[in-house]
Structures are given as C-alpha cells and as structure tokens.
Protein backbone atom coordinates (compact mmCIF):
# COMPACT_ATOMS: atom_id res chain seq x y z
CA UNK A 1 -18.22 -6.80 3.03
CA UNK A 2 -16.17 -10.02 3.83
CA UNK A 3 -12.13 -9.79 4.12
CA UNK A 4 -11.63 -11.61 0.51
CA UNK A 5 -13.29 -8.92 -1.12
CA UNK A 6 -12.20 -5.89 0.94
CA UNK A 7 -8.57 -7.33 -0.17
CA UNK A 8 -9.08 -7.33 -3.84
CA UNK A 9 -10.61 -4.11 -3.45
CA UNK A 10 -7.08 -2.59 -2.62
CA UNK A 11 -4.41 -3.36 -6.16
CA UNK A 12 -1.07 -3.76 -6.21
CA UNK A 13 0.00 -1.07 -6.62
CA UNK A 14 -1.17 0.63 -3.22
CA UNK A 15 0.28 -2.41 -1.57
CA UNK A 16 3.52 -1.43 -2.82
CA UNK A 17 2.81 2.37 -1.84
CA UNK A 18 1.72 1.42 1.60
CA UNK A 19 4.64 -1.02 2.97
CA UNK A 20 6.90 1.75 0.85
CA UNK A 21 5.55 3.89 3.23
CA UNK A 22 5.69 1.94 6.45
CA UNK A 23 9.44 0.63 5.40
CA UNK A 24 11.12 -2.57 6.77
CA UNK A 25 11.83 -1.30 10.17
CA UNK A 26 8.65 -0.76 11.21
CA UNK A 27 7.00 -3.77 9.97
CA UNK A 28 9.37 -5.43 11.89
CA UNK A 29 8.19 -3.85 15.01
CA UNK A 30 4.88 -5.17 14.17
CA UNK A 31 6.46 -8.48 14.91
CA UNK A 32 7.83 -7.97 18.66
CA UNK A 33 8.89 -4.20 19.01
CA UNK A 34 5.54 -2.91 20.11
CA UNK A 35 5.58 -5.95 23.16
CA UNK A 36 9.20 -4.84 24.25
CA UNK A 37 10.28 -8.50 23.40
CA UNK A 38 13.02 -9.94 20.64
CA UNK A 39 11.41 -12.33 18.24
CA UNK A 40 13.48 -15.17 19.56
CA UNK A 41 11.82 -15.18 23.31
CA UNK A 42 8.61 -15.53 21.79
CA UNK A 43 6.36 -18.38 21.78
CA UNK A 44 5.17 -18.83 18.48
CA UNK A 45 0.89 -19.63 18.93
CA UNK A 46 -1.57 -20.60 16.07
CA UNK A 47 -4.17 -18.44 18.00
CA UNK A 48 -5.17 -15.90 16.02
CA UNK A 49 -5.79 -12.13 17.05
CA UNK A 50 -8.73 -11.20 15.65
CA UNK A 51 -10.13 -7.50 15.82
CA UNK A 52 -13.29 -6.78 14.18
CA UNK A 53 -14.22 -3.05 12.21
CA UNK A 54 -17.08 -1.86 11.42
CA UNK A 55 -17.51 1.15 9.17
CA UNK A 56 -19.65 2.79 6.99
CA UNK A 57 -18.19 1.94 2.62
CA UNK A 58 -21.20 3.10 1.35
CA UNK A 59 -24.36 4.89 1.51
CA UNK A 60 -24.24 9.02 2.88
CA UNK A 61 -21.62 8.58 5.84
CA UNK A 62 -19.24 6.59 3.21
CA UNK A 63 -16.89 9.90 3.66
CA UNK A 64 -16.17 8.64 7.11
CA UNK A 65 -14.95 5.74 5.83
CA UNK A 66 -13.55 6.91 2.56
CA UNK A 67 -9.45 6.50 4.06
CA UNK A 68 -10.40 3.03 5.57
CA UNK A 69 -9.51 0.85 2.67
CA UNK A 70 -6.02 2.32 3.08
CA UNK A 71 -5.46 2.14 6.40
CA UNK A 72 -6.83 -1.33 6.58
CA UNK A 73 -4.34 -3.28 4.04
CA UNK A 74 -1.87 -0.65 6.24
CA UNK A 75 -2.68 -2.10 8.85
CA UNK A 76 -2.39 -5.91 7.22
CA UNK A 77 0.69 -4.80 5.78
CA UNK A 78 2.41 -3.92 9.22
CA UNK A 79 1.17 -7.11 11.50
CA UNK A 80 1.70 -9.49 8.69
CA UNK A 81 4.36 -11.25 11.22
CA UNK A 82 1.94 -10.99 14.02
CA UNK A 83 2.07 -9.29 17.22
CA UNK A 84 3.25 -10.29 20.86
CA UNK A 85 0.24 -10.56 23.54
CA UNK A 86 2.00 -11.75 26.53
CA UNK A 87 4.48 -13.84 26.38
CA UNK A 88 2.89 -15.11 22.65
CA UNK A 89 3.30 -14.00 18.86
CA UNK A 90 -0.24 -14.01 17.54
CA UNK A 91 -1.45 -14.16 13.48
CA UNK A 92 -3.83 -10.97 13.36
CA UNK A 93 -6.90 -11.40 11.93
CA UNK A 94 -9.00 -7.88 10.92
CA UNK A 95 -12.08 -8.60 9.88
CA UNK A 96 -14.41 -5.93 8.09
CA UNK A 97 -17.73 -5.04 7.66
CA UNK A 98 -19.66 -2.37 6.28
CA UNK A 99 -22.56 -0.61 7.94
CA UNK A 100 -23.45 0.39 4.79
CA UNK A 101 -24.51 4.10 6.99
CA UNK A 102 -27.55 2.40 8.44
CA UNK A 103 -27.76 2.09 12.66
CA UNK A 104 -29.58 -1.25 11.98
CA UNK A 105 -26.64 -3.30 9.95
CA UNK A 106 -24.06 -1.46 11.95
CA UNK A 107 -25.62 -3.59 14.53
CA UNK A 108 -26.07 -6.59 12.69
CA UNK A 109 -22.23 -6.06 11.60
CA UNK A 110 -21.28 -5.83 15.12
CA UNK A 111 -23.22 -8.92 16.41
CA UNK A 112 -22.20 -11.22 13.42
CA UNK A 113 -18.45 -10.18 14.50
CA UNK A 114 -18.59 -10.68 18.04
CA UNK A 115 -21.10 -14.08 17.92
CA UNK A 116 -19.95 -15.72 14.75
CA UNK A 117 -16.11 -14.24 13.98
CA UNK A 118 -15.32 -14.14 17.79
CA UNK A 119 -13.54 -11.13 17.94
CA UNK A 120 -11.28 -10.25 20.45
CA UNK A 121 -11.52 -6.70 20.15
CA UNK A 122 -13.31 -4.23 17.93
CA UNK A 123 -13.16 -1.13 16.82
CA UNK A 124 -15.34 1.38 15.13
CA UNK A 125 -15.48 4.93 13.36
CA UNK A 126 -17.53 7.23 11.69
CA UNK A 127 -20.79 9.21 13.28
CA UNK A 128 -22.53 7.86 16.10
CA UNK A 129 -25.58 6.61 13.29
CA UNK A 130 -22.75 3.43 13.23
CA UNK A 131 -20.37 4.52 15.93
CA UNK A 132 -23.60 3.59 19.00
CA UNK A 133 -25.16 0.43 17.37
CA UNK A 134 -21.88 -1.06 17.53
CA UNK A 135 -20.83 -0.01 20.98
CA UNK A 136 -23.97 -0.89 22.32
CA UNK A 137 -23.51 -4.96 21.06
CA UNK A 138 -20.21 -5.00 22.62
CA UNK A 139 -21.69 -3.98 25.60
CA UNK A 140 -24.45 -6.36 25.54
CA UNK A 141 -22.23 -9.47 25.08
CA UNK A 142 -19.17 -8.24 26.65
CA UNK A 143 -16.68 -7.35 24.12
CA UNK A 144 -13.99 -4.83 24.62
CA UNK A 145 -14.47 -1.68 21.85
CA UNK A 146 -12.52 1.20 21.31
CA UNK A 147 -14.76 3.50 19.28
CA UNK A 148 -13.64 7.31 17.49
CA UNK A 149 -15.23 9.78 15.11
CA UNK A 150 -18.36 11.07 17.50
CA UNK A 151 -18.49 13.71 19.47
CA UNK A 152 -18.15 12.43 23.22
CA UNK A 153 -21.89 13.47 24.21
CA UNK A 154 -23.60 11.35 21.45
CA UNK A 155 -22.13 8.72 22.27
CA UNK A 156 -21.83 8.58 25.71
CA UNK A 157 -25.64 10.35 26.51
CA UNK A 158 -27.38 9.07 23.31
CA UNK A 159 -26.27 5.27 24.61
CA UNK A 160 -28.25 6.22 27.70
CA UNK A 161 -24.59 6.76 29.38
CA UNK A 162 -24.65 7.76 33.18
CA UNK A 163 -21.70 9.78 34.24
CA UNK A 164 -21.27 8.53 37.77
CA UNK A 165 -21.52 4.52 36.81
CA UNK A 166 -20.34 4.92 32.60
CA UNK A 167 -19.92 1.93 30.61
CA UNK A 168 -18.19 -1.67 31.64
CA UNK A 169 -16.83 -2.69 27.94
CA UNK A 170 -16.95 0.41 25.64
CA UNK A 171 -14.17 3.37 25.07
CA UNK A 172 -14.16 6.53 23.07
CA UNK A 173 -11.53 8.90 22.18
CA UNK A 174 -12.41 12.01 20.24
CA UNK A 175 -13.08 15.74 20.82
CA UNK A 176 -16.70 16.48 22.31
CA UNK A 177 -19.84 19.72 21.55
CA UNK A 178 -18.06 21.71 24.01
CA UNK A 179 -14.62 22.22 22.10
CA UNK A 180 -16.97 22.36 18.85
CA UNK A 181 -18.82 25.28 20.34
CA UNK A 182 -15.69 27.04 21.55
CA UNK A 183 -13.79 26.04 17.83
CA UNK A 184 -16.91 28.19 16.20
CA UNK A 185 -17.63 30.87 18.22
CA UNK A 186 -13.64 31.94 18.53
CA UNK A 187 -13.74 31.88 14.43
CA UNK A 188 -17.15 33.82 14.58
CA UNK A 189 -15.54 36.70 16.93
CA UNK A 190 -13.04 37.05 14.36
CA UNK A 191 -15.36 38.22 11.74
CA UNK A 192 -17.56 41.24 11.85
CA UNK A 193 -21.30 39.94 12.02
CA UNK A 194 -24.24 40.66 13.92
CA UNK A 195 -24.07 37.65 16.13
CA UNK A 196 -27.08 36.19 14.97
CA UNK A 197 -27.40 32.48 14.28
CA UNK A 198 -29.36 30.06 12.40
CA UNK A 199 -29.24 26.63 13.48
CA UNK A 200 -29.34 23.34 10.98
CA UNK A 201 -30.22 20.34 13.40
CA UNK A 202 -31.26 17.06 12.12
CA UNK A 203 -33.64 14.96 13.97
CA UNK A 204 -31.01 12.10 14.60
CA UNK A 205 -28.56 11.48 17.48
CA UNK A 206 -25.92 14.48 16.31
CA UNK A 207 -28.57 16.93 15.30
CA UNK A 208 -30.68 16.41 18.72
CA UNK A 209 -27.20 16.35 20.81
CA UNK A 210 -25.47 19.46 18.76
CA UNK A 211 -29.04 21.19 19.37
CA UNK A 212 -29.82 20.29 22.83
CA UNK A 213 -30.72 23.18 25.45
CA UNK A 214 -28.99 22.12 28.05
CA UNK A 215 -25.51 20.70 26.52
CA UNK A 216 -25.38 21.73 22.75
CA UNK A 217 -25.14 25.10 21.27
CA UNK A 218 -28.09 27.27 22.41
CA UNK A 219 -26.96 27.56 26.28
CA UNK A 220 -23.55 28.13 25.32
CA UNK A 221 -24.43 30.99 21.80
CA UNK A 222 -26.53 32.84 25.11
CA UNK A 223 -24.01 32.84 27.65
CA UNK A 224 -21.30 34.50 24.64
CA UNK A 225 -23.58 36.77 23.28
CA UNK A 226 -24.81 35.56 20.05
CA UNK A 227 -28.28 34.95 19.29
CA UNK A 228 -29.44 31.55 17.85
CA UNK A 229 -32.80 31.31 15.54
CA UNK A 230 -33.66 27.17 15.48
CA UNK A 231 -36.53 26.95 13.43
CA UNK A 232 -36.96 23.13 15.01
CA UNK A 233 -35.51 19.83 13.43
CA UNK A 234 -35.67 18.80 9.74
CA UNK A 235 -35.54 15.10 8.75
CA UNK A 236 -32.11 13.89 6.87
CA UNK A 237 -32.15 13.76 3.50
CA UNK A 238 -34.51 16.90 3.32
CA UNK A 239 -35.42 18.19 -0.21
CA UNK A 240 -36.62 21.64 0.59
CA UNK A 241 -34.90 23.91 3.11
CA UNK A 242 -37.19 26.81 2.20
CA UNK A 243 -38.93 27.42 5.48
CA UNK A 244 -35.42 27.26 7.48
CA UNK A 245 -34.27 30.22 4.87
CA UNK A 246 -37.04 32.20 5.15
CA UNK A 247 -36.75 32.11 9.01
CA UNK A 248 -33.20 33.25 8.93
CA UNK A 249 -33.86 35.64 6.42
CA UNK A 250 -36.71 37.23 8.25
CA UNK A 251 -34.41 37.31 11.98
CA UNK A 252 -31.43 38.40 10.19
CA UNK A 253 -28.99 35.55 10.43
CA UNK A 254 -25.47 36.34 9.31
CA UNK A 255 -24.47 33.36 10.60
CA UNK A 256 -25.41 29.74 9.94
CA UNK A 257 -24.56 26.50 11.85
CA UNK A 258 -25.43 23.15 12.46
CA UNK A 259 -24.55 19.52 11.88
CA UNK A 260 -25.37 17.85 8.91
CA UNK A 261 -25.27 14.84 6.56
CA UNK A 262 -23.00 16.06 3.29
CA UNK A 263 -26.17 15.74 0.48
CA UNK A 264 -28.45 18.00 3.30
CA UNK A 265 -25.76 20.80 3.62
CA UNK A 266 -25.46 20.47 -0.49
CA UNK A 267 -29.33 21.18 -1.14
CA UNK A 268 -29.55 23.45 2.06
CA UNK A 269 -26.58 25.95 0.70
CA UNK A 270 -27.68 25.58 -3.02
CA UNK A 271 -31.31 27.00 -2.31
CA UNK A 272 -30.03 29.65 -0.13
CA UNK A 273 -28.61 30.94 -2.88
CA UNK A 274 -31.05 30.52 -4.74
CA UNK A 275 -33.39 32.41 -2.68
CA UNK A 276 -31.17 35.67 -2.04
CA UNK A 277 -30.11 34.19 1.52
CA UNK A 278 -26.44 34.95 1.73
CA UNK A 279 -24.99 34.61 5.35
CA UNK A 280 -21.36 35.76 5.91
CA UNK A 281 -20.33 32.88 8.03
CA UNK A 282 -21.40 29.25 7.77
CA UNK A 283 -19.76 26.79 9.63
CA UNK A 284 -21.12 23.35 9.50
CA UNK A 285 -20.32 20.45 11.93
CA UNK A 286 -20.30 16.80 9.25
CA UNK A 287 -20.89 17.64 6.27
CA UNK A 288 -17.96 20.18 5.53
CA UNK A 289 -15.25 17.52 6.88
CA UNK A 290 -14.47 15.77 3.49
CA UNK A 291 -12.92 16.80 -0.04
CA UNK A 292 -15.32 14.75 -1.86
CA UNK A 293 -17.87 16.89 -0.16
CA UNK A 294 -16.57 19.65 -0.39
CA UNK A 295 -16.03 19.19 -4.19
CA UNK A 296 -19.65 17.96 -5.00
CA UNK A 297 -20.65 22.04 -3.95
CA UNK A 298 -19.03 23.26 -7.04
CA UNK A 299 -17.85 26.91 -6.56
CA UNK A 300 -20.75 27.35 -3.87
CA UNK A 301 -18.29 25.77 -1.08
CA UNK A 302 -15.22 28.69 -1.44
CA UNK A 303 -15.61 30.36 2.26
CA UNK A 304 -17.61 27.20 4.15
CA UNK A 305 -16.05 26.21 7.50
CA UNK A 306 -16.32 23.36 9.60
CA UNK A 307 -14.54 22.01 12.74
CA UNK A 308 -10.93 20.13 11.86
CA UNK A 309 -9.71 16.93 13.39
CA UNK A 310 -6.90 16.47 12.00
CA UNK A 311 -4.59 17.74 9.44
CA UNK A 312 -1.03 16.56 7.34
CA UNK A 313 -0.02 19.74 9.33
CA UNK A 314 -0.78 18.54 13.05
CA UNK A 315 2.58 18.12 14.77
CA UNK A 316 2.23 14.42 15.39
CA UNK A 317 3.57 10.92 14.96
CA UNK A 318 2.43 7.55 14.47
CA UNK A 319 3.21 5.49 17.57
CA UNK A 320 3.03 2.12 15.05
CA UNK A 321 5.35 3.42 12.03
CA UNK A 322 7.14 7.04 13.21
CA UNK A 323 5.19 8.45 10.02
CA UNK A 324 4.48 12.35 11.11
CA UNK A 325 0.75 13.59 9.98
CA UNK A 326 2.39 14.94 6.70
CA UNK A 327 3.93 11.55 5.66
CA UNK A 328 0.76 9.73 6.08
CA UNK A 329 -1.35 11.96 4.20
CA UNK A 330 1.41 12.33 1.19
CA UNK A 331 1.46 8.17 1.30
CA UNK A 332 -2.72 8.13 1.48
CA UNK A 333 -2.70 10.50 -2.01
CA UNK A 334 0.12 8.92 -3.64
CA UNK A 335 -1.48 5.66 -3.09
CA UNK A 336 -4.96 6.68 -3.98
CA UNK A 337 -4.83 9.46 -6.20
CA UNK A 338 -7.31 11.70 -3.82
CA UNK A 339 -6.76 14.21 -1.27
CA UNK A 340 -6.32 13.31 2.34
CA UNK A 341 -9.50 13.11 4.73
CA UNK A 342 -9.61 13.67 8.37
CA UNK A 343 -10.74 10.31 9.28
CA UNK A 344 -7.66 9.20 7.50
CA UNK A 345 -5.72 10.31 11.07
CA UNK A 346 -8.37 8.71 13.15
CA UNK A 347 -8.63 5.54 11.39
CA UNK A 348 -4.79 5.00 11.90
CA UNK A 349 -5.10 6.15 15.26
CA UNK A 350 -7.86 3.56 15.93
CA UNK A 351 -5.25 0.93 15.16
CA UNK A 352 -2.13 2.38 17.37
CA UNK A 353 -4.47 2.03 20.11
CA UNK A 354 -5.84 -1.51 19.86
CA UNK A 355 -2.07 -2.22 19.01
CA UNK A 356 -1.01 -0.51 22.33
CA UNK A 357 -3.65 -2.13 24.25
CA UNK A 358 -3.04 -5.62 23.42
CA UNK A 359 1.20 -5.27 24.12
CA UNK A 360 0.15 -4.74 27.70
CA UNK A 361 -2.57 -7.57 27.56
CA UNK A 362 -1.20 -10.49 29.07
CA UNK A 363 -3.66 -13.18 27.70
CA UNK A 364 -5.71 -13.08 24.75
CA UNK A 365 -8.74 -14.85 25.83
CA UNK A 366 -8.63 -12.87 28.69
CA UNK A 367 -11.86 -10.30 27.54
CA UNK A 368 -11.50 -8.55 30.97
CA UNK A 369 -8.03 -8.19 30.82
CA UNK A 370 -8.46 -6.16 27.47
CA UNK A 371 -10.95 -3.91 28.45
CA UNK A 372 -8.88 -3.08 31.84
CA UNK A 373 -5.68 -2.33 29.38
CA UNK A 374 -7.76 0.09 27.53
CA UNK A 375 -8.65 1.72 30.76
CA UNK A 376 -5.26 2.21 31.41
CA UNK A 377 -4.40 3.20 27.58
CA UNK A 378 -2.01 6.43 27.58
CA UNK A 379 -0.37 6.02 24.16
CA UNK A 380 0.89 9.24 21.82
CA UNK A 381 -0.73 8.76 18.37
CA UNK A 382 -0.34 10.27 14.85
CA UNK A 383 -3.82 12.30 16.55
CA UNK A 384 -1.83 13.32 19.59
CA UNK A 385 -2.22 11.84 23.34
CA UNK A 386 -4.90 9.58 23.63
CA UNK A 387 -5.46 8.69 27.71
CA UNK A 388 -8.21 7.31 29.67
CA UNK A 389 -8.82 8.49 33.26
CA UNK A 390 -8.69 12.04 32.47
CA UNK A 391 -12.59 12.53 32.20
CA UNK A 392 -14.86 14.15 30.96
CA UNK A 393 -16.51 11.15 32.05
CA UNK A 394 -15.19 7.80 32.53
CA UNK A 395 -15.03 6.17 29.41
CA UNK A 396 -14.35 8.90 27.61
CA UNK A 397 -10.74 10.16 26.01
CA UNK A 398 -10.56 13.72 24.38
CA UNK A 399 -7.98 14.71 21.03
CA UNK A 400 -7.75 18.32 20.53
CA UNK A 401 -10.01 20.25 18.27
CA UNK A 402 -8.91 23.37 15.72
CA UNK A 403 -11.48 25.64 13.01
CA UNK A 404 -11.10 25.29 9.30
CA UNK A 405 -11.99 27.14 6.24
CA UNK A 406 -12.05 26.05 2.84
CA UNK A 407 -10.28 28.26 0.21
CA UNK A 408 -9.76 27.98 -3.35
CA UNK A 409 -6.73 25.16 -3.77
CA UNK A 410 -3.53 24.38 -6.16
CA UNK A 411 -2.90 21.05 -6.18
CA UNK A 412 -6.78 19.97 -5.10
CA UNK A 413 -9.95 21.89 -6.23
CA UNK A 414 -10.24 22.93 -2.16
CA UNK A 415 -7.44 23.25 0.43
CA UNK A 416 -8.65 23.17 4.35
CA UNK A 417 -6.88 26.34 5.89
CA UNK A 418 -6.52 26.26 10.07
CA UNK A 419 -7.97 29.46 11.13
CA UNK A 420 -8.86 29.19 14.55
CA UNK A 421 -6.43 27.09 17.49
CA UNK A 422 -7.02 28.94 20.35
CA UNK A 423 -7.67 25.71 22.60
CA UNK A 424 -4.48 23.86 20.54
CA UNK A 425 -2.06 26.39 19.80
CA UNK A 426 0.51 23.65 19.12
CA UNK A 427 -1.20 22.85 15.84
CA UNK A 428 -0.24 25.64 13.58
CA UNK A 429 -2.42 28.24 11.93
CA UNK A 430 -2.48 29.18 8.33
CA UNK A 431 -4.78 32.16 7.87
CA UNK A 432 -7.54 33.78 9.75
CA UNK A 433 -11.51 33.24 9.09
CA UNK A 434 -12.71 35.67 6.13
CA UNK A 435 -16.40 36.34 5.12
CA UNK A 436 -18.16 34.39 2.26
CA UNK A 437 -17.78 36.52 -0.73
C-alpha cells in the first residue's frame, strides 16, 4: 500500500474529525514544542524525516491494524509543520505498507522501506507473524525499530534473542506471557471451576511461545494449581476442532485457553457448541481483542474473555496531544463510525515514542544516535510509562496488563468490561468475571 493511496483511503471528513480532535495547540507543538525550541531558533532543512510502518490492512491479523488508518493521517495531521531533530525543523515523511498478515511481505515491506525509501526509523505493530520479520530486517541492515503489539517472549526468543547480549537495533514495548498468565489465572480464581484447563495453541510463533513448557502456561497452571489438558498444536486456519473437544470433554475441562487467530476461535467456539462442550470460562489470548471479532460470534461471544491492553478507561494521556484514553477513543468512533480497538492506544503510542526519540536525537543521519535515544526512551504515553533499562531483558519495555470480559452492550453490540487488575490497580475495574451462561 503506497502513501497516495493510504491518503485517499482516509475522506474528509475524518480529516476534519482528527485535527478537531488534536486542536491548534497541539499541532503546533508538532512544530517545535516536543524539541523544547521556539520556531524562530530553528533552522529550517529540506531533509526529510522519514519513518517507515509496517502493518497488517488486510488478510486475518487486519484487526491489529484496523485503528491504523486513523492514527496515521493523525499522525500526518499533527507533524504537518515538521518536527525539530537537533538544532533542525524536518518535513516528516511516514511511509506505509501493508503486510497484508503474511511473515514473508512483512519482510519484503520492511526491506523495500529501509533499502529503497531510506527510512530513518521504523516502526511496527500487530502479532509477531509481522511484528519479527520486520524487526529482524532492521537488524540485518542496521535500522533503528521500535516495535509493539507482541508479547515480549515472541519476540525477543522467537528472533533467536539471547538475554545476556539482546539485540543492537531493535526495541519492544508491550506486556509479556507472564502478566498474561497472572491476568487469567487471577480472573479464573474468581469463578468457581474445577481448575481444569484446555489449551488452544497454534503451531506458529504465539501458539508455540504461549504453550511452551518451560516459559508459557503449563509450568506456571502447575505451580497454581490448575490442571492443563494440551491435546498438541493445531494448524491456523483449522476447520475441525473436533478432536480438541472431545479431549476436553473426556478430562473435564471447565476451562478453556489459548491464543488464537480470530476465524480459529470463531469455528473452535461454534462446534463446541455444537457438540454439547460448554466450558464455564474461556479466555482467549488474540482472537477476543477486537469488536469486529467479537461481533462476527453472533450471540455465541456474551461471557468470552481475553487479556486487555488498553481501554478509553485507562487513566492516561497522550504525551503528543494531552488527549486522555477516553478522548481518543470518542475521536476514533466519531471519526469512523466503529467502536474503539485496543491497538488503537498502541498505535498512537508507537508514534509518541518515535516522536520522543527523535527530540533528543541530535542528527538525523546519525542511525546510531537514534537507536541509543531509544535506549534511553522514558516517555509517559496515552499507554502509560514506556522506559527502557528496566528489563525483563534488554531491549525489552513492559505496559501494564488488566482481564476483560465481554458483556452484552448499549451503544455497541459488545462492551469490554475490566474484571481483573490485580497487577494495575490504577486502571479501574468495572465488574467481576461471571460464568458463561
């Protein structure tokens, strides 16, 4: 998807809603605000900024990158002045392209950025399936990446990441298995079950990390108690879930989990049913992040839960406009007419740190100096703090992490209810985990 297109993809009339949204005052601190210099000490330069984005528009993982669109002419919107790096007001250039949810032309996407376009800096959302091919060409040719929207392990172990040495060009922020694990099992304790679980693991880089014995979900399930049934890894895009449901059926399961692509979790719940399997609990890592997703179940989703990101109802602000979480998702739905998405948070995020990076960069053709601001990135975004140096390994920056349960909605077919912030109890609950009917 080339820039000229991925512009007339977004009308008018969003433009209008988005810099609406933004207002004058922070587009103007797009100009020289976020550099901490007035626009008249500024050397004007013809050298353009260019960042490069990679993200999945269609195909399975589109969800992902469902909000991107918006945040995108946002994003256009805000640095339409340019931005200071140094002593220097740049153009920006942000240049798209769609992996089209396929690990091969995320790759191809990535290289055709960095060897043809010449980015300066990319970034990247959405699974590791586009997430890793992309990191791992910026890490071949030396280009700095900030990267979000994978679990910390898949990315970091399933790139063949060491944790003494890590990675020279590549940085992730985003919550990792462990806070998953801790997200479900608190919401499973809350509900009377027999603590046994079926697990859903794909043979891909999620399923094989969210499944592994040594840091997915079987060591920890043993160590709390519960008892986990994995009848072995199904290929994506599976038609026929029968054996799985007959092995949880014949162990008991009242629970199931798992990560998952959204059309799998569709025909995996759908012939449960079907077949008399009816768990009380099912909380699904993927595939139970998105409305759309949500929505394509029919009636079958009321009760599904799934780890939550981010919310309108998270207690944070953009670091780029002052918009709280609330304000961005009410400008997302007004401007698109659907209900806000959890990458929507990330996606903006994604941009408040490449814009905080390159105010402290002193020289844009300086690649190393880029990659040593991210290091050094501590920035408060509309996802909360996002800091390197804190660990769990080196390139590696963690958001917090809450449990959510879809309920029947008003406004939208499906609301996404916080029932579980034990590990962020700053991020507000609204009702506590209750059994599938």
């Amino acid at each position: 998807m080339n820039e000229k297109h991925d512009r007339e993809a977004i009308s008018s009339s969003v433009r209008r809603r988005v810099i609406k949204m933004m207002g004058a005052s922070a587009l103007s601190a797009g100009v020289a605000g976020l550099a901490g210099f007035s626009p008249v000490a500024l050397a004007q330069s013809s050298r353009k900024v260019k960042i490069g984005f990679v993200t999945p528009l269609t195909g399975p993982l589109a969800p992902f990158g469902e909000a991107d669109k918006f945040v995108i002419e946002s994003m256009r919107q805000f640095f339409k002045n340019g931005i200071a790096v140094g002593d220097r007001l740049h153009p920006v250039d942000i240049l798209v392209k769609n992996s089209e949810s396929n690990g091969n032309k995320a790759g191809e996407a990535a290289a055709s950025l960095i060897l043809k376009d010449k980015v300066d800096l990319m970034l990247v959302a959405a699974a590791p399936e586009t997430v890793n091919p992309v990191a791992d060409q910026c890490e071949l040719n030396g280009v700095p990446c900030i990267s979000t929207v994978s679990p910390w392990q898949p990315w970091f172990f399933g790139r063949g990441g060491k944790p003494d040495t890590g990675f020279e060009w590549t940085y992730h922020f985003f919550w990792g298995l462990e806070d998953a694990i801790g997200v479900f099992m608190n919401m499973w304790k809350s509900a009377k079950t027999n603590n046994v679980v079926g697990g859903l693991f794909p043979n891909d880089t999620d399923g094989n990390a969210w499944g592994d014995a040594k840091f997915g979900l079987p060591p920890a399930l043993t160590q709390a108690g519960f008892k986990l049934h994995d009848p072995g890894r199904y290929q994506v895009f599976n038609t026929d879930f029968s054996a799985q449901i007959a092995a949880f059926k014949a162990t008991g399961c009242e629970i199931v989990t798992g990560n998952m692509i959204p059309p799998d979790v569709k025909t995996f719940w759908t012939q449960a049913r079907q077949q008399g399997f009816r768990p009380k609990v099912v909380s699904i890592g993927k595939a139970l992040l998105f409305p759309a997703s949500v929505e394509a179940m029919g009636d079958l989703a009321d009760g599904l839960s799934a780890e939550v990101w981010w919310t309108p109802n998270h207690p944070f602000k953009s670091s780029l406009t002052g918009a709280s979480a609330a304000q961005l998702a009410e400008s997302y739905e007004a401007a698109t007419r659907k209900q806000w998405t959890q990458p929507l948070g990330f996606s903006h995020a994604l941009f408040e740190v490449a814009a905080d990076v390159l105010k402290r960069t002193k020289n844009i053709d300086d690649k190393a100096g880029i990659r040593n601001a991210i290091a050094a990135t501590d920035v408060h975004t509309i996802v909360g703090q996002v800091a390197w140096g804190k660990g769990p390994v080196k390139n590696v920056a963690k958001t917090p992490l809450v449990g959510g349960q879809w309920v029947k909605g008003k406004k939208f077919k499906y609301d996404l209810v916080i029932v579980e912030n034990s590990a962020a109890p700053a991020i507000p609950a609204g009702a506590t985990l209750k059994p599938i009917a």
